[in-house]
N, C-alpha and C. Protein backbone atom coordinates (compact mmCIF):
# COMPACT_ATOMS: atom_id res chain seq x y z
N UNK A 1 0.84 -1.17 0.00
CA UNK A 1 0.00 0.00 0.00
C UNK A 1 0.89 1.25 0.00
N UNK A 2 0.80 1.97 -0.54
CA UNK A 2 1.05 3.13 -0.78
C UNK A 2 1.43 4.09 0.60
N UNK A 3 2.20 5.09 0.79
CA UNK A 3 2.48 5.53 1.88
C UNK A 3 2.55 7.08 1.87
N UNK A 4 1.76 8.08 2.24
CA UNK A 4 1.57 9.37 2.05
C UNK A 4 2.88 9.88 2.43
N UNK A 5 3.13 10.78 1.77
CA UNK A 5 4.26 11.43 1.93
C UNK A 5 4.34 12.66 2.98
N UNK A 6 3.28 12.91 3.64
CA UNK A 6 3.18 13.59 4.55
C UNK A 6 2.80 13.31 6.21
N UNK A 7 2.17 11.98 5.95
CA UNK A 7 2.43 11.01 7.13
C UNK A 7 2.80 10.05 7.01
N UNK A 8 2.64 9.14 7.29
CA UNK A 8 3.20 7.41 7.77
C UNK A 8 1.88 6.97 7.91
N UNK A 9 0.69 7.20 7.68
CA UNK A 9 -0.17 6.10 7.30
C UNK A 9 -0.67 5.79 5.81
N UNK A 10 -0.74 4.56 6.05
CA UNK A 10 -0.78 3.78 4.78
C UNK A 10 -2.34 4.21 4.21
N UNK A 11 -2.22 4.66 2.73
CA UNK A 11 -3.28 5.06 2.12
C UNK A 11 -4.69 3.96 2.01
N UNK A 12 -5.81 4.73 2.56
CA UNK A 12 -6.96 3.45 2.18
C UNK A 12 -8.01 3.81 1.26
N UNK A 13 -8.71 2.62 0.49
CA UNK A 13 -9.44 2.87 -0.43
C UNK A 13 -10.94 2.39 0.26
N UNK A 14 -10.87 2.42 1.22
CA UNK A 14 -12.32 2.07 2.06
C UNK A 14 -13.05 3.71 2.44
N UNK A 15 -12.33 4.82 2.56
CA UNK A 15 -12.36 5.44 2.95
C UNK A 15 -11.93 6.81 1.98
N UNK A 16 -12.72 7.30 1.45
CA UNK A 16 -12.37 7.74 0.10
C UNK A 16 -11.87 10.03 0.68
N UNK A 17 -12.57 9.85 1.73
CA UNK A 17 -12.31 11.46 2.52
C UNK A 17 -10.64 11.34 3.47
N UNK A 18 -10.07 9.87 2.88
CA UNK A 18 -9.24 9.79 3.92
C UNK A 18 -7.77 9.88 3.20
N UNK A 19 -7.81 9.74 1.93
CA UNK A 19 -7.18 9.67 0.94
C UNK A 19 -6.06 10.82 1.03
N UNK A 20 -4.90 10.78 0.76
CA UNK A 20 -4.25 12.29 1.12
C UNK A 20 -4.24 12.83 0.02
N UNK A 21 -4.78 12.78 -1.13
CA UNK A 21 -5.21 13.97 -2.33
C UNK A 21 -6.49 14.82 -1.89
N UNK A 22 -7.48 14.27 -1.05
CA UNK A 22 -8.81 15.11 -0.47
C UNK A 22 -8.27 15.67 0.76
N UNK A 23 -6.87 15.52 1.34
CA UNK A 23 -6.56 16.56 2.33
C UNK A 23 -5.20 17.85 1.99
N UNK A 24 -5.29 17.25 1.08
CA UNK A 24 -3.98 18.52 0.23
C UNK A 24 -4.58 19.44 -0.24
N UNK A 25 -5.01 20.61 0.05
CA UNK A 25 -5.16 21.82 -0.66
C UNK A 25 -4.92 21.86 -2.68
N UNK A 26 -3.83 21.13 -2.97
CA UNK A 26 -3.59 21.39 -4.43
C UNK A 26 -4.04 19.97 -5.26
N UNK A 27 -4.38 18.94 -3.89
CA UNK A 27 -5.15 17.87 -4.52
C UNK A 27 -6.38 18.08 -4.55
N UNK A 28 -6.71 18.87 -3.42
CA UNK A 28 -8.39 19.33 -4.05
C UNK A 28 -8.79 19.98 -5.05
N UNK A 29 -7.46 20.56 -5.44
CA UNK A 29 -7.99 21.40 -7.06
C UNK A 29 -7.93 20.48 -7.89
N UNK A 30 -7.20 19.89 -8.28
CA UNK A 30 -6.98 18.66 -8.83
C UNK A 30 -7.55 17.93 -9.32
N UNK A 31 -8.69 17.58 -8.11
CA UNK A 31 -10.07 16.89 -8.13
C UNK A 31 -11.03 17.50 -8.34
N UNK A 32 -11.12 18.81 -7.93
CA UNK A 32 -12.30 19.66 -8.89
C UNK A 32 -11.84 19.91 -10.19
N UNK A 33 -10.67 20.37 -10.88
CA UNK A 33 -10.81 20.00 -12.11
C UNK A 33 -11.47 19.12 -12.70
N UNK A 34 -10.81 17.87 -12.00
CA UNK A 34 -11.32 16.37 -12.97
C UNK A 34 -12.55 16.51 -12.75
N UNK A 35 -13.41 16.80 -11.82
CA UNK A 35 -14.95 16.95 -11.82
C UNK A 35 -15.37 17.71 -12.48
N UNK A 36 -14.89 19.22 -12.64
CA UNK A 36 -15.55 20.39 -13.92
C UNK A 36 -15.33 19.93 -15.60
N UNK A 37 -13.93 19.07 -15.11
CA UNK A 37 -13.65 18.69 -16.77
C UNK A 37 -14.82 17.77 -17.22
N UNK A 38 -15.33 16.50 -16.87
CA UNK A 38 -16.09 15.88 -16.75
C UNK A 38 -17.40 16.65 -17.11
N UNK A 39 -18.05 17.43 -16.00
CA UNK A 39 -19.25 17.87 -16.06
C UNK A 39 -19.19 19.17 -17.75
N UNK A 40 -17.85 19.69 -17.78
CA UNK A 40 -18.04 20.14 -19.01
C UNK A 40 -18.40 19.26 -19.87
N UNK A 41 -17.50 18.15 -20.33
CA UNK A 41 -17.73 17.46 -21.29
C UNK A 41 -19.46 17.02 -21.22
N UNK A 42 -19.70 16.66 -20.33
CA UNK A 42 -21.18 16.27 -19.98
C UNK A 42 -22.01 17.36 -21.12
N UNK A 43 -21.96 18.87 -20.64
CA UNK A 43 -22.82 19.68 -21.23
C UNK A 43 -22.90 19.57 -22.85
N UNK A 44 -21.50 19.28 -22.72
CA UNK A 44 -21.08 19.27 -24.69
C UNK A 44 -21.52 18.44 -25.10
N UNK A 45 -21.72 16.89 -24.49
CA UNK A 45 -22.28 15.99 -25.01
C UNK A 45 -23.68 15.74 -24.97
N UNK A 46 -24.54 16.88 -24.47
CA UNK A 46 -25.80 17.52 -23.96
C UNK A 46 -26.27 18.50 -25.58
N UNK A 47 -25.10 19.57 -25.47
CA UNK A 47 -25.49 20.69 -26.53
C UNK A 47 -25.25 19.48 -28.06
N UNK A 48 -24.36 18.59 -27.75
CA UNK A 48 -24.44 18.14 -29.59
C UNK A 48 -25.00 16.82 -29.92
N UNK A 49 -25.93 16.64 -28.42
CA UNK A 49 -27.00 15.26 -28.75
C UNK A 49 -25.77 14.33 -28.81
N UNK A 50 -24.79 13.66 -28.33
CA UNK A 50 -24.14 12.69 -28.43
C UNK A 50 -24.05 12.02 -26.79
N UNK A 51 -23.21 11.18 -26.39
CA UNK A 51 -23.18 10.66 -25.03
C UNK A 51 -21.54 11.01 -24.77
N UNK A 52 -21.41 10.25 -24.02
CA UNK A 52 -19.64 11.10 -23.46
C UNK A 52 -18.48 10.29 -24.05
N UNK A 53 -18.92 8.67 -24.57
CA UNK A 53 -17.94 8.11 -25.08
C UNK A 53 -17.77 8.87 -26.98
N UNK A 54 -19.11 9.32 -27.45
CA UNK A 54 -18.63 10.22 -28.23
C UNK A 54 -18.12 11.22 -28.28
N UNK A 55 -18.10 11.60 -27.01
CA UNK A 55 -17.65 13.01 -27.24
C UNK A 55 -16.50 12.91 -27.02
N UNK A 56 -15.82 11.75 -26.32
CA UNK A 56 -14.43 11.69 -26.30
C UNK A 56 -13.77 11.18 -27.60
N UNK A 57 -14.37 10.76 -28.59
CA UNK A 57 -14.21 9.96 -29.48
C UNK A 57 -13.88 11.40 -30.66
N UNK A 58 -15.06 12.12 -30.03
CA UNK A 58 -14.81 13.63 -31.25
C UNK A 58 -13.73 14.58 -30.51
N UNK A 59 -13.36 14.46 -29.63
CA UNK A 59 -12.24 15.40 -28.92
C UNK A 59 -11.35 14.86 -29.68
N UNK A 60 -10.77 13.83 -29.62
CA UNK A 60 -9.44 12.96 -30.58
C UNK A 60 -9.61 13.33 -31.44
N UNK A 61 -10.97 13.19 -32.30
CA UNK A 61 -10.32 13.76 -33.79
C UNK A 61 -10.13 14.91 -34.25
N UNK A 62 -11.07 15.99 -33.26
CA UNK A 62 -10.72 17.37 -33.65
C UNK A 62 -9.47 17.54 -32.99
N UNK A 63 -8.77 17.29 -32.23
CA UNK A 63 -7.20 17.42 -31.64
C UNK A 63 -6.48 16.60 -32.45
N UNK A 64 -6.59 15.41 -33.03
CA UNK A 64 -5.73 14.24 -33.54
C UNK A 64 -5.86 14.03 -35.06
N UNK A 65 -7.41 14.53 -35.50
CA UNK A 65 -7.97 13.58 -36.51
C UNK A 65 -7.46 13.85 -38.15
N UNK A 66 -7.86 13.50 -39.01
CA UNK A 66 -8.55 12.56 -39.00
C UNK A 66 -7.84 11.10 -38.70
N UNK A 67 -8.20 9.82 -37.80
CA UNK A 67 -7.62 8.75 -37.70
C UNK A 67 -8.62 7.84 -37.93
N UNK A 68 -7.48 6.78 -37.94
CA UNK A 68 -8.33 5.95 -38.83
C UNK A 68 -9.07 4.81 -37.70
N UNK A 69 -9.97 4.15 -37.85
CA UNK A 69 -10.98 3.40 -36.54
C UNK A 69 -10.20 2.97 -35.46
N UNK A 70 -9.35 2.16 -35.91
CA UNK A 70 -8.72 1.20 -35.02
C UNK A 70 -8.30 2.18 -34.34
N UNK A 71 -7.14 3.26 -34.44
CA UNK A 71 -6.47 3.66 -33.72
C UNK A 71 -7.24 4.85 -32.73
N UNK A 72 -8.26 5.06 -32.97
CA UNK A 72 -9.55 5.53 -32.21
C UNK A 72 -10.43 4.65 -31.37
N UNK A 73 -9.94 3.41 -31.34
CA UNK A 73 -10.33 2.11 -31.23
C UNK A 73 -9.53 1.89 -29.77
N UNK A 74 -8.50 2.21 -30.08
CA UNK A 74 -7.04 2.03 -29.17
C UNK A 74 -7.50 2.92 -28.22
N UNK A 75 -7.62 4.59 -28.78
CA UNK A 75 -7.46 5.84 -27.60
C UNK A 75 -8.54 5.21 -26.48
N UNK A 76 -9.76 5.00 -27.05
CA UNK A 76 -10.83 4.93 -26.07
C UNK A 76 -10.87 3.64 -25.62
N UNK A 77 -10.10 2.89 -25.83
CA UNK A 77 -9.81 1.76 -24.95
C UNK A 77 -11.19 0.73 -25.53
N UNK A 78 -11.75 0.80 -26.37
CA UNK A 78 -12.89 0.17 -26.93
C UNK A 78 -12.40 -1.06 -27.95
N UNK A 79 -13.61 -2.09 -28.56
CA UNK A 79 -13.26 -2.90 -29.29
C UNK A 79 -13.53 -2.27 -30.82
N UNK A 80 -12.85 -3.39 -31.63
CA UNK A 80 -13.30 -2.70 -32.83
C UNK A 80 -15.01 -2.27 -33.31
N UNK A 81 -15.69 -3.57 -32.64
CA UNK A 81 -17.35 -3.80 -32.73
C UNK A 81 -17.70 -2.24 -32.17
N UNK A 82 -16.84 -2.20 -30.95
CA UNK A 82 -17.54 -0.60 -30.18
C UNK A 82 -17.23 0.59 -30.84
N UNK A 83 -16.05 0.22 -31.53
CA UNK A 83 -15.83 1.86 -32.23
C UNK A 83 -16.97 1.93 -33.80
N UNK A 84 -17.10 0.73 -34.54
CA UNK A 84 -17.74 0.97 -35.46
C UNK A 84 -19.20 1.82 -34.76
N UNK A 85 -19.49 1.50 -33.83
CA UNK A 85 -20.82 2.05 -33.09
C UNK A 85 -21.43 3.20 -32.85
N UNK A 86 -19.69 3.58 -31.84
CA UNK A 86 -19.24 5.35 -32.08
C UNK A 86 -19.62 5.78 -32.86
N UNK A 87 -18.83 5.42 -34.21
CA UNK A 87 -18.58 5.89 -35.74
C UNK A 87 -19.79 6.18 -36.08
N UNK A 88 -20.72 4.90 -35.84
CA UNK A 88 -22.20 4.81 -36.63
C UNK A 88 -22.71 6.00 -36.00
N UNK A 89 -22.98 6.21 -34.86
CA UNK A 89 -23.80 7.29 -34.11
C UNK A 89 -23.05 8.74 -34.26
N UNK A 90 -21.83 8.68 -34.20
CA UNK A 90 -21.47 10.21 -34.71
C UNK A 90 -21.68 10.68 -36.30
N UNK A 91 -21.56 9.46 -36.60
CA UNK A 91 -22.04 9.90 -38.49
C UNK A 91 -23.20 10.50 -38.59
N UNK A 92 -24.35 8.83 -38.28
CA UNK A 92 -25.87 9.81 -37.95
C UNK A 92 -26.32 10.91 -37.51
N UNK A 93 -25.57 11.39 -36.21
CA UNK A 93 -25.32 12.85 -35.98
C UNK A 93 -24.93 13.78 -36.47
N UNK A 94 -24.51 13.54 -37.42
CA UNK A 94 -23.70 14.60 -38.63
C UNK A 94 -22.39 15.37 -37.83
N UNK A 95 -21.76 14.34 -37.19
CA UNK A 95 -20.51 15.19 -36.72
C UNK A 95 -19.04 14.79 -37.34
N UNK A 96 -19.68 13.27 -37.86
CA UNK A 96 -18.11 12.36 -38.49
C UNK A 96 -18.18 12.24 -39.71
N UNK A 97 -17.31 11.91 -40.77
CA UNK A 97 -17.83 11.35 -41.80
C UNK A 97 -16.51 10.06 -42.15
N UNK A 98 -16.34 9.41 -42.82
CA UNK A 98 -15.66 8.24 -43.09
C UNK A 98 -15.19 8.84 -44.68
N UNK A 99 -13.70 8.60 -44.73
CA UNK A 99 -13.32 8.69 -46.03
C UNK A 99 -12.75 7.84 -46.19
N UNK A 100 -12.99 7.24 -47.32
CA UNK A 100 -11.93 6.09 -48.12
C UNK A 100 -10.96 7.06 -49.13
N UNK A 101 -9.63 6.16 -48.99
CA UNK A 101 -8.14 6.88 -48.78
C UNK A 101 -8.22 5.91 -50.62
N UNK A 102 -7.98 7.14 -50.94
CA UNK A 102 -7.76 7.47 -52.68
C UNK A 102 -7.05 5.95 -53.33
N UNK A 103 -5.97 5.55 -52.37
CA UNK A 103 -5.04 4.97 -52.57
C UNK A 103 -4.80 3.62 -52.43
N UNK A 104 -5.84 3.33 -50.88
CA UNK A 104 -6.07 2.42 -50.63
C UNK A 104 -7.58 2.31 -50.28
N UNK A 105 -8.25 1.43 -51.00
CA UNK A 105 -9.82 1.46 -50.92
C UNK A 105 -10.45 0.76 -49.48
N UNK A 106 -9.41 0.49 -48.96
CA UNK A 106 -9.50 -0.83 -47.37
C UNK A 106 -9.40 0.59 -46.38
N UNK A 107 -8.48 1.10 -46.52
CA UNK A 107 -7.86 2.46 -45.77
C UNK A 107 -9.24 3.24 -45.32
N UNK A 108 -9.97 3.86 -44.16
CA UNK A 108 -10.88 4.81 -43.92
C UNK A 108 -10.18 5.75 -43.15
N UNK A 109 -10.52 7.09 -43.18
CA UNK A 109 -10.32 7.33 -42.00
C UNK A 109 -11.36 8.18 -41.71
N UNK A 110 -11.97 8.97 -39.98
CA UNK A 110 -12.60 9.28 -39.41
C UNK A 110 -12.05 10.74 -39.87
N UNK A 111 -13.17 11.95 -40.23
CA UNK A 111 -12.89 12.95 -40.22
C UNK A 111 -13.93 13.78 -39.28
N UNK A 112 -13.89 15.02 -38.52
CA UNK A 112 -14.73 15.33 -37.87
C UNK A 112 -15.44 16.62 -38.78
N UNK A 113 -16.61 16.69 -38.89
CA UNK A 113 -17.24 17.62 -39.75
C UNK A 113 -17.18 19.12 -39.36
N UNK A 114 -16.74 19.89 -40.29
CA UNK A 114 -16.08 21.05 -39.96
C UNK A 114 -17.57 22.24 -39.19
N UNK A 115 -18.52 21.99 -39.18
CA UNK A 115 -19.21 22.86 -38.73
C UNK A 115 -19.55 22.01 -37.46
N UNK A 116 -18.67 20.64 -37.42
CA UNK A 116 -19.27 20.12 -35.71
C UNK A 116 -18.23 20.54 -34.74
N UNK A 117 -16.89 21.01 -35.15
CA UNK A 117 -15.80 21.57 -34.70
C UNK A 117 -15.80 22.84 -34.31
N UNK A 118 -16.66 23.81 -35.37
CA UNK A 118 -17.11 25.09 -35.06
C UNK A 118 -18.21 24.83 -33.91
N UNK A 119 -19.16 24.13 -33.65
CA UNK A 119 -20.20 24.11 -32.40
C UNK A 119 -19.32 23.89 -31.16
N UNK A 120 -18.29 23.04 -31.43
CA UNK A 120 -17.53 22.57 -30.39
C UNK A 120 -17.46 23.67 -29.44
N UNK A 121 -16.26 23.93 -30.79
CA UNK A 121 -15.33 25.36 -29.97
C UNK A 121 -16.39 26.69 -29.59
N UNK A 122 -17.38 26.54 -30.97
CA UNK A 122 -18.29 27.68 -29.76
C UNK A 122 -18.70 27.40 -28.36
N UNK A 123 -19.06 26.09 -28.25
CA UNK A 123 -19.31 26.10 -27.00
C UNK A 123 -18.31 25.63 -25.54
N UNK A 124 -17.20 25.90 -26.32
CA UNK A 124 -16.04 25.78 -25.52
C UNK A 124 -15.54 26.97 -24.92
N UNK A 125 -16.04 27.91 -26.07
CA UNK A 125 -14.99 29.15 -26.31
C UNK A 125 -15.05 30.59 -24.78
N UNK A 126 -16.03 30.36 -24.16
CA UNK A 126 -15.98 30.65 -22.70
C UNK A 126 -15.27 30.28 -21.98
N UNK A 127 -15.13 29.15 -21.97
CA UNK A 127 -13.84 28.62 -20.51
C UNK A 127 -12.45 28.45 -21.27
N UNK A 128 -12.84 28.58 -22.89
CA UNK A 128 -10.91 28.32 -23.29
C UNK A 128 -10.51 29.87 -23.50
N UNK A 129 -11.18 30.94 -23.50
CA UNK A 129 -11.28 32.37 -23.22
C UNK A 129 -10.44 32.42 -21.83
N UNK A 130 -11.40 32.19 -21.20
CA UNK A 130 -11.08 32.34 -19.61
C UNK A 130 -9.91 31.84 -19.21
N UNK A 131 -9.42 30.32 -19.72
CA UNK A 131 -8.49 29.82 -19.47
C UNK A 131 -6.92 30.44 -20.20
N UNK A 132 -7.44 31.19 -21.02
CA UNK A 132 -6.20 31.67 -22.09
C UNK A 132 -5.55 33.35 -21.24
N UNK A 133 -6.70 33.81 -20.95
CA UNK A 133 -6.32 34.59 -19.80
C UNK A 133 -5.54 34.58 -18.90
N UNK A 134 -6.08 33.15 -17.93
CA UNK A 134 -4.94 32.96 -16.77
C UNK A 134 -3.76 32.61 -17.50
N UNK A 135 -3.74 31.51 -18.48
CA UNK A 135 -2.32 31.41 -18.93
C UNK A 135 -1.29 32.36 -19.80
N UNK A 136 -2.30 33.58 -19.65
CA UNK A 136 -1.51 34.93 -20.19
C UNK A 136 -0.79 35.57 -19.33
N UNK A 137 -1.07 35.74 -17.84
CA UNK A 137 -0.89 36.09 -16.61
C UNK A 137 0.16 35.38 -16.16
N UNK A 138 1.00 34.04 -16.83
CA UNK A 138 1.83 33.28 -15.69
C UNK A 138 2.90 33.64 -16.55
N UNK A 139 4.15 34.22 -16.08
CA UNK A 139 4.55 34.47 -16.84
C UNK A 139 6.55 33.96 -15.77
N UNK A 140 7.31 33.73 -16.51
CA UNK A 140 8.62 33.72 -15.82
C UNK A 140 8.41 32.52 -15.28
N UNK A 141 9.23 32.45 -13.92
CA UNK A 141 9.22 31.04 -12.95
C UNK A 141 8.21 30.73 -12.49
N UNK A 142 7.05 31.88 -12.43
CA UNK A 142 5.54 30.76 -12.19
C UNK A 142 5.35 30.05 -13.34
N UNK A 143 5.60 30.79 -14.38
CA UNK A 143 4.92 29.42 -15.62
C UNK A 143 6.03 27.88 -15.69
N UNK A 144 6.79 28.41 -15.61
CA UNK A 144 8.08 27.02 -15.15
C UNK A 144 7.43 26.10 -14.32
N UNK A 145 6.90 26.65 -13.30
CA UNK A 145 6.59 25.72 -11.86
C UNK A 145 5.49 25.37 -12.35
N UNK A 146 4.56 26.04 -13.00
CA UNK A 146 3.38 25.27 -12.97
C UNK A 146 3.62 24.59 -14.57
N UNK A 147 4.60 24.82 -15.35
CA UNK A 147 4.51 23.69 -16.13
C UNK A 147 5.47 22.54 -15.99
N UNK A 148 6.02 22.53 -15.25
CA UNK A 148 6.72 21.19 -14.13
C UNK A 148 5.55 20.66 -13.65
N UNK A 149 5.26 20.80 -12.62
CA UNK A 149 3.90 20.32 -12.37
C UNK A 149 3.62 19.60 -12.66
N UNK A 150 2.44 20.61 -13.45
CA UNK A 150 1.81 20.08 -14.68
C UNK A 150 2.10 18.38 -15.48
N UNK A 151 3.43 19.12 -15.86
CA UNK A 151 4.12 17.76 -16.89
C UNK A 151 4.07 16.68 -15.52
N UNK A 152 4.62 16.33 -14.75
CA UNK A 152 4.45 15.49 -13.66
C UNK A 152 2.69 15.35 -13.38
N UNK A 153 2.57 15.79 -13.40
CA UNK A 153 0.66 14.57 -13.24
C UNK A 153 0.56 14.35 -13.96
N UNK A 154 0.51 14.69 -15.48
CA UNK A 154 0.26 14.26 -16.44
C UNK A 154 0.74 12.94 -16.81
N UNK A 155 2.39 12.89 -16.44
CA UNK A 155 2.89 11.84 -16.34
C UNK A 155 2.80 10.73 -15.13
N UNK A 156 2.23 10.92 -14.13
CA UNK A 156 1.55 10.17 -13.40
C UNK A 156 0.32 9.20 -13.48
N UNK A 157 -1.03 10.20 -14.35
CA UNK A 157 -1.56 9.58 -15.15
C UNK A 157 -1.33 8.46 -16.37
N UNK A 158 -0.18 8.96 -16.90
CA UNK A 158 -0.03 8.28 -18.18
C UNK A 158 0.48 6.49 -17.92
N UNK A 159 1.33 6.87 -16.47
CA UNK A 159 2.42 5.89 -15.90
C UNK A 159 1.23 4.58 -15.26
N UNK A 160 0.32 4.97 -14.71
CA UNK A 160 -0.49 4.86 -13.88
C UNK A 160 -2.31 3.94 -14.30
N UNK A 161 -2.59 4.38 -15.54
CA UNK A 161 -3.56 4.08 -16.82
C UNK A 161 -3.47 3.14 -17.74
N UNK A 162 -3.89 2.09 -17.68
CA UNK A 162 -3.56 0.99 -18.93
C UNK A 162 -3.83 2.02 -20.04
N UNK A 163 -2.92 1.62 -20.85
CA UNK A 163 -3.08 2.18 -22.51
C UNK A 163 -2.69 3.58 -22.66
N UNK A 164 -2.62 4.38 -21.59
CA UNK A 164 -1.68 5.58 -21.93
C UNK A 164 -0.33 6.14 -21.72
N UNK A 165 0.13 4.70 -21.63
CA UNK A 165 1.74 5.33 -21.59
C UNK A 165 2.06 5.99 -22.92
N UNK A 166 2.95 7.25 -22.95
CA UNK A 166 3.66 7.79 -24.17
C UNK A 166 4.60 8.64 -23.59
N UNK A 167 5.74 8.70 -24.74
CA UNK A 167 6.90 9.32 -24.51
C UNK A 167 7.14 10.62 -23.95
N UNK A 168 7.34 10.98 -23.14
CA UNK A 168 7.10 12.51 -22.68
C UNK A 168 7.53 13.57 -24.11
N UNK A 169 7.15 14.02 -24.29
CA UNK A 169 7.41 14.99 -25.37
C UNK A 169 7.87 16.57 -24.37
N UNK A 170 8.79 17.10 -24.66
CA UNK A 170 9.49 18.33 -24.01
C UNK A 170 10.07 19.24 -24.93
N UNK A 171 8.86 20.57 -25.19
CA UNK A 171 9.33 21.01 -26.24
C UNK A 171 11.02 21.99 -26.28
N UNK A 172 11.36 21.84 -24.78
CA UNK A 172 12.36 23.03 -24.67
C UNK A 172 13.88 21.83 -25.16
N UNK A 173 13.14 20.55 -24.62
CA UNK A 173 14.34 18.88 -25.50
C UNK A 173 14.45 19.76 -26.91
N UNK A 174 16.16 19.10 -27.12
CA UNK A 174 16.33 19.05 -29.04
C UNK A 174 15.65 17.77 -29.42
């Protein structure tokens, strides 16, 4: 079991208020993020009639896309049967469309429909406003520290998550 770094008792999962991320001040933000992030996505998957495994499915491709099933298959940790499903229901929705690759007629890939990208971001565009703000404001060794940080949970998560390990990428690395 795990051992808090601020005391000597051993972390329990019976007891979820006992946890030393719900008594850390910067783990409670932490955890309200992951809860606002969540409940955002919720609304989005509210405003564009989809459910949340689509909407994670359309976050990848407007950040990633267009990719091709499988490897959308991979991100969301789904089977191939489940992603065709996705696919089917975001198509019907008019948010995806499927292209067959000029070259290879087997080849598809997932594209996200350019006016479902524009709803996105409109209805994003309040909190990535807001958020572009604060990250206008950090400027020198606060932005250092908090992108240390940062990079460290991220990589905690990744370390921590079946299926998301990846290479740290560091853009200040050659």
């Amino acid at each position: 079991m795990p051992i808090s770094p601020r005391s000597s008792a051993p972390l329990t999962t019976e007891d979820p208020l006992g946890l030393r991320i719900a008594s850390d001040p910067v783990g409670q933000q932490l955890q309200q993020i992951a809860i606002l992030t969540r409940k955002a996505a919720g609304h989005l998957g509210t405003s564009l009639g989809i459910n949340q495994t689509d909407v994670a499915a359309l976050e990848h491709l407007i950040t990633d896309g267009p990719l091709p099933p499988t490897e959308l298959a991979t991100r969301l940790s789904v089977t191939t049967a489940g992603i065709t499903q996705v696919i089917d229901r975001l198509e019907r929705a008019g948010h995806v469309i499927r292209e067959r690759q000029l070259n290879d007629k087997r080849r598809v890939l997932v594209r996200p429909v350019p006016a479902s990208v524009a709803q996105t971001y409109r209805h994003l565009a309040p909190m990535l406003d807001g958020l572009g703000t604060v990250l206008g404001a950090l400027e020198g060794q606060d932005r250092a520290v908090v992108e240390a940080f940062l990079g460290r949970v991220i990589e905690v998560y990744r370390s921590t998550l079946p299926g998301t390990a990846q290479p740290t990428l560091d853009p200040r690395e050659p």
